[in-house]
C-alpha atoms as a PDB file:
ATOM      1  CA  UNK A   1      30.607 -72.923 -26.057  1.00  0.00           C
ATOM      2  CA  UNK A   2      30.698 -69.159 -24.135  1.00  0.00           C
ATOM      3  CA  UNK A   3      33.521 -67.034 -25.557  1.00  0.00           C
ATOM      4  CA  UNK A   4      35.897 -65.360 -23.425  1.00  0.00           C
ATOM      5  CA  UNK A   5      35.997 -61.721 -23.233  1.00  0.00           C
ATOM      6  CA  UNK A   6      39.484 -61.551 -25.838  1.00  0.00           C
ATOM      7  CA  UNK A   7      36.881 -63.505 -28.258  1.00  0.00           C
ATOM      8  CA  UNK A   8      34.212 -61.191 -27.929  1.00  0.00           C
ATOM      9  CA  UNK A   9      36.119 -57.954 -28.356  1.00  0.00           C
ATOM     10  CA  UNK A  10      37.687 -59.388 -31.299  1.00  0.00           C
ATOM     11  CA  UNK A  11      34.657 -60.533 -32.698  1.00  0.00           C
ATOM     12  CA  UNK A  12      33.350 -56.944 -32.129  1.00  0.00           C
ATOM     13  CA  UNK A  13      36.346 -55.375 -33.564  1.00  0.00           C
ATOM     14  CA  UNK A  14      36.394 -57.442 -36.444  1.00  0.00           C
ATOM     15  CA  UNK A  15      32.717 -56.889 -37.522  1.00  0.00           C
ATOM     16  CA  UNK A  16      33.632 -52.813 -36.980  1.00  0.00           C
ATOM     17  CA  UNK A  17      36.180 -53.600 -39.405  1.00  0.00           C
ATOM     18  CA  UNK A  18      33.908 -55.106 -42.210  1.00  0.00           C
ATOM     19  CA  UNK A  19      31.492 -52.839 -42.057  1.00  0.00           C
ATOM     20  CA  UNK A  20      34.218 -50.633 -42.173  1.00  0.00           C
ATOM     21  CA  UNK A  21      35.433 -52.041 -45.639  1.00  0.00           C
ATOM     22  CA  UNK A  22      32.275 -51.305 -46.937  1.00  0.00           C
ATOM     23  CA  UNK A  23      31.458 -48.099 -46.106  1.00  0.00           C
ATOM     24  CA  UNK A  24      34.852 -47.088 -47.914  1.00  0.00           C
ATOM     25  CA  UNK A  25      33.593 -49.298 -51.358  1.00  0.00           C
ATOM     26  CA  UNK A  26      30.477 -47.509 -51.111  1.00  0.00           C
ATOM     27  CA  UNK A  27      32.243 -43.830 -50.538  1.00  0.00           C
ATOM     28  CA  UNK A  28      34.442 -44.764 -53.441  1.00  0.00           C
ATOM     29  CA  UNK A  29      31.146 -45.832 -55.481  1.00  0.00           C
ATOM     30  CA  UNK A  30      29.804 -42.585 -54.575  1.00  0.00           C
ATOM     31  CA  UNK A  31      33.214 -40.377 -55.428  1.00  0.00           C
ATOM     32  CA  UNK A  32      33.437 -42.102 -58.774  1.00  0.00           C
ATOM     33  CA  UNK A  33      30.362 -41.001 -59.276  1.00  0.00           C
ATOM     34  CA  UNK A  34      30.517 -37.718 -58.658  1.00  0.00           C
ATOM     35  CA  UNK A  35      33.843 -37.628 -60.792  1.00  0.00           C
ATOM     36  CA  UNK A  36      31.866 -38.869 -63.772  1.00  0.00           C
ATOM     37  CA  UNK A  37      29.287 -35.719 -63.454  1.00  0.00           C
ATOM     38  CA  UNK A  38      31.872 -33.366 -63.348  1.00  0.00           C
ATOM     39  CA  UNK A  39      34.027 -34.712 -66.207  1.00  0.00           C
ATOM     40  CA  UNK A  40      30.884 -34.789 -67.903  1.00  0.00           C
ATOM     41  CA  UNK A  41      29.995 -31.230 -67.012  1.00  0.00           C
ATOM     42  CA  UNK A  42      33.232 -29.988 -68.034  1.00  0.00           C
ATOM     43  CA  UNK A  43      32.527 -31.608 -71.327  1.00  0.00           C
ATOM     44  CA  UNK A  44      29.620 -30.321 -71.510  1.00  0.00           C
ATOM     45  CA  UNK A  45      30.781 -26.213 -71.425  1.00  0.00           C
ATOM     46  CA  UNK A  46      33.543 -27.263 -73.632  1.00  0.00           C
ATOM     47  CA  UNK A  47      31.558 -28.341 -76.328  1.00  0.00           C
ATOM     48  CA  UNK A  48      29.363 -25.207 -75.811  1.00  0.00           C
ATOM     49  CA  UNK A  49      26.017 -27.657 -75.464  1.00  0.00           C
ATOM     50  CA  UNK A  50      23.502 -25.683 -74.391  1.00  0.00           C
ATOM     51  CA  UNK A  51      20.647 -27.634 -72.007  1.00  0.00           C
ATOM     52  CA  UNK A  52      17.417 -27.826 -72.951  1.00  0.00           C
ATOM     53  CA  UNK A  53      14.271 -27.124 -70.540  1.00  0.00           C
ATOM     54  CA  UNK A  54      14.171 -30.604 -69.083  1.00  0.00           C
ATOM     55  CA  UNK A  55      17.949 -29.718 -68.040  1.00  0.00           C
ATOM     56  CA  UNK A  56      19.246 -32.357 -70.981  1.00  0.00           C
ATOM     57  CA  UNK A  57      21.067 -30.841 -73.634  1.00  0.00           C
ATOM     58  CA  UNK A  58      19.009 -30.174 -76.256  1.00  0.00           C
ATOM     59  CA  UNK A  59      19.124 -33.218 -79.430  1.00  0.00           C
ATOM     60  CA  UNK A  60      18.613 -36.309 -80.099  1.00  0.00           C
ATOM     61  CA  UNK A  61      16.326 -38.405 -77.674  1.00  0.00           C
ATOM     62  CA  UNK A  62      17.206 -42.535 -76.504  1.00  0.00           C
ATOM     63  CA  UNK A  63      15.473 -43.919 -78.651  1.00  0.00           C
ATOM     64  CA  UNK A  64      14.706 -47.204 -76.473  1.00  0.00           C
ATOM     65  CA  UNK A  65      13.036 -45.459 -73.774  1.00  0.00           C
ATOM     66  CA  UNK A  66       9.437 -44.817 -73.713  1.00  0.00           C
ATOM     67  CA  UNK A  67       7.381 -41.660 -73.916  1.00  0.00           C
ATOM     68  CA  UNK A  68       6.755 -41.652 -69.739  1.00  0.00           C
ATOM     69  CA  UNK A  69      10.386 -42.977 -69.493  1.00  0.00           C
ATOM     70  CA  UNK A  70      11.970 -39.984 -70.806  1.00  0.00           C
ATOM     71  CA  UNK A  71       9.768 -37.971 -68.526  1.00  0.00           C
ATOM     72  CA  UNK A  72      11.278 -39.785 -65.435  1.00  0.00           C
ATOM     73  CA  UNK A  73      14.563 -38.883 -66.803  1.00  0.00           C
ATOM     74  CA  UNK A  74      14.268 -35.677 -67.222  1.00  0.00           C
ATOM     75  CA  UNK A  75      13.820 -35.526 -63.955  1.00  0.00           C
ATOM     76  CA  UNK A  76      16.713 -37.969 -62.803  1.00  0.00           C
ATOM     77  CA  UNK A  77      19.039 -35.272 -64.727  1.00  0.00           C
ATOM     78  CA  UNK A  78      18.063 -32.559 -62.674  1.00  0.00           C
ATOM     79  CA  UNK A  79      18.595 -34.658 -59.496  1.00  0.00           C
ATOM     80  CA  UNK A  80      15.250 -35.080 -58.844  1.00  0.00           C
ATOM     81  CA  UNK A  81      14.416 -38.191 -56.137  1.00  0.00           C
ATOM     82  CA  UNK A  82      12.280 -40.936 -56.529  1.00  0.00           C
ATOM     83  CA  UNK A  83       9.717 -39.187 -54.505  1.00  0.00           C
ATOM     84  CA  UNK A  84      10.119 -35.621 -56.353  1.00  0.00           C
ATOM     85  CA  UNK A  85       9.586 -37.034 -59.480  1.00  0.00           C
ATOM     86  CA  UNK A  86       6.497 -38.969 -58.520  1.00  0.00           C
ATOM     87  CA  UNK A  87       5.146 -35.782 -56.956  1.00  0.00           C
ATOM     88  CA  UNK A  88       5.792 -33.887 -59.636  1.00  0.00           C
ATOM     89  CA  UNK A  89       4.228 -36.638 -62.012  1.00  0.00           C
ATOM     90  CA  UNK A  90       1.350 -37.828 -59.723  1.00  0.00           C
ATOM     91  CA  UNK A  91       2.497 -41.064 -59.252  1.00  0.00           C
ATOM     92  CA  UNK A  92       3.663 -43.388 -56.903  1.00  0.00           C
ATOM     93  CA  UNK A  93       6.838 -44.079 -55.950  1.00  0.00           C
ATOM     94  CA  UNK A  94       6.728 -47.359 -56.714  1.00  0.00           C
ATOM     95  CA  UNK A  95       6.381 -46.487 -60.303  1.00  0.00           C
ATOM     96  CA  UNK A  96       8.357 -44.524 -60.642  1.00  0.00           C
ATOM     97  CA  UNK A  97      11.254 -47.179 -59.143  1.00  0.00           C
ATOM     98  CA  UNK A  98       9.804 -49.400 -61.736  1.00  0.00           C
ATOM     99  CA  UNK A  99      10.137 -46.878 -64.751  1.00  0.00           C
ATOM    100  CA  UNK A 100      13.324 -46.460 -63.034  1.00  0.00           C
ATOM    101  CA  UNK A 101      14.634 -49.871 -63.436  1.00  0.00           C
ATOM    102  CA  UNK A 102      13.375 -50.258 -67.017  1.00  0.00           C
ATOM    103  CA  UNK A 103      15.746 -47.269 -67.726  1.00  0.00           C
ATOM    104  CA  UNK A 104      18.545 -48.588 -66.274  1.00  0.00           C
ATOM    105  CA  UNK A 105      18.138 -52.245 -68.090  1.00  0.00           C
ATOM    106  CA  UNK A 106      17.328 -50.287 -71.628  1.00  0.00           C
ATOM    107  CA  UNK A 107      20.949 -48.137 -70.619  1.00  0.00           C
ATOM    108  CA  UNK A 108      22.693 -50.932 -69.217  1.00  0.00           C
ATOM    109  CA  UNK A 109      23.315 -49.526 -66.434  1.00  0.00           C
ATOM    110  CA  UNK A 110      23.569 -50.105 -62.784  1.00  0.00           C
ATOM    111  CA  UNK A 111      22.592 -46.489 -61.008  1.00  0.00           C
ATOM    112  CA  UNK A 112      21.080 -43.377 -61.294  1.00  0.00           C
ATOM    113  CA  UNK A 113      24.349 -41.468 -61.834  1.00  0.00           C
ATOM    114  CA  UNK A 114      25.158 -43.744 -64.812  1.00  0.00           C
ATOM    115  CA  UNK A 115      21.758 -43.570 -66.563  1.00  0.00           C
ATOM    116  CA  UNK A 116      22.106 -39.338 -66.369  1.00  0.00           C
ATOM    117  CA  UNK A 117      25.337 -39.163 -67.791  1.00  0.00           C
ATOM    118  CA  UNK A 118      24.418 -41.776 -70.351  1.00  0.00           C
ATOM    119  CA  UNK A 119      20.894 -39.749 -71.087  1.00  0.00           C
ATOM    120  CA  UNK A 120      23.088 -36.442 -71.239  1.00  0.00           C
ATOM    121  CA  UNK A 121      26.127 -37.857 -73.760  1.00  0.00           C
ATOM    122  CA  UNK A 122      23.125 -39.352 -75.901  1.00  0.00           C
ATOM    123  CA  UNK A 123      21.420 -35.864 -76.393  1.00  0.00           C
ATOM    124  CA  UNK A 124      25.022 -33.733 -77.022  1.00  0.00           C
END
């Protein structure tokens, strides 16, 4: 069955619109993220913490995360990307996605933004 041209704009214009929809969930994922660091940061001059030379405040460690793990998120606090860190750690980047998503099931977490400011409230 051919469409007529109505159909096909309006086809068009609703698919512009969906993708549309998510592009604004995904900006709002991204600005409630970045709301989250700053709250956090502000919490963290309040309370006078004072970071340590991984970036983290200095303290207590997560305990459920591995030796190597805690090295990948010292980097992921200082905003380091997948392929910084595995520069920086000679390794691949597939490791380090995997180290990556062990840290974010031992968290229980769903992103990199959530795993830092869990890492950083965990060593105030």
């Amino acid at each position: 069955m051919a469409l007529t041209y109505d159909q096909a704009l309006d086809r068009a214009m609703v698919a512009l619109l969906l993708e549309a929809v998510e592009h604004s969930r995904a900006l709002r994922h991204v600005l409630e993220q970045v709301g989250q660091l700053v709250a956090f940061r502000v919490q963290l001059h309040q309370s006078g913490a004072v970071p340590g030379p991984n970036g983290a405040p200095q303290g207590e460690q997560l305990p459920a995360l591995t030796k190597r793990e805690h090295e990948v998120m010292g980097y992921l606090v200082r905003g380091g990307s997948n392929r910084e860190i595995a520069k920086a750690m000679g390794i691949s980047e597939r490791t380090v996605k995997n180290h990556m998503r062990n840290i974010f099931t031992k968290l229980g977490v769903a992103d990199r933004t959530s795993a830092a400011v869990k890492a950083l409230e965990s060593r105030r």
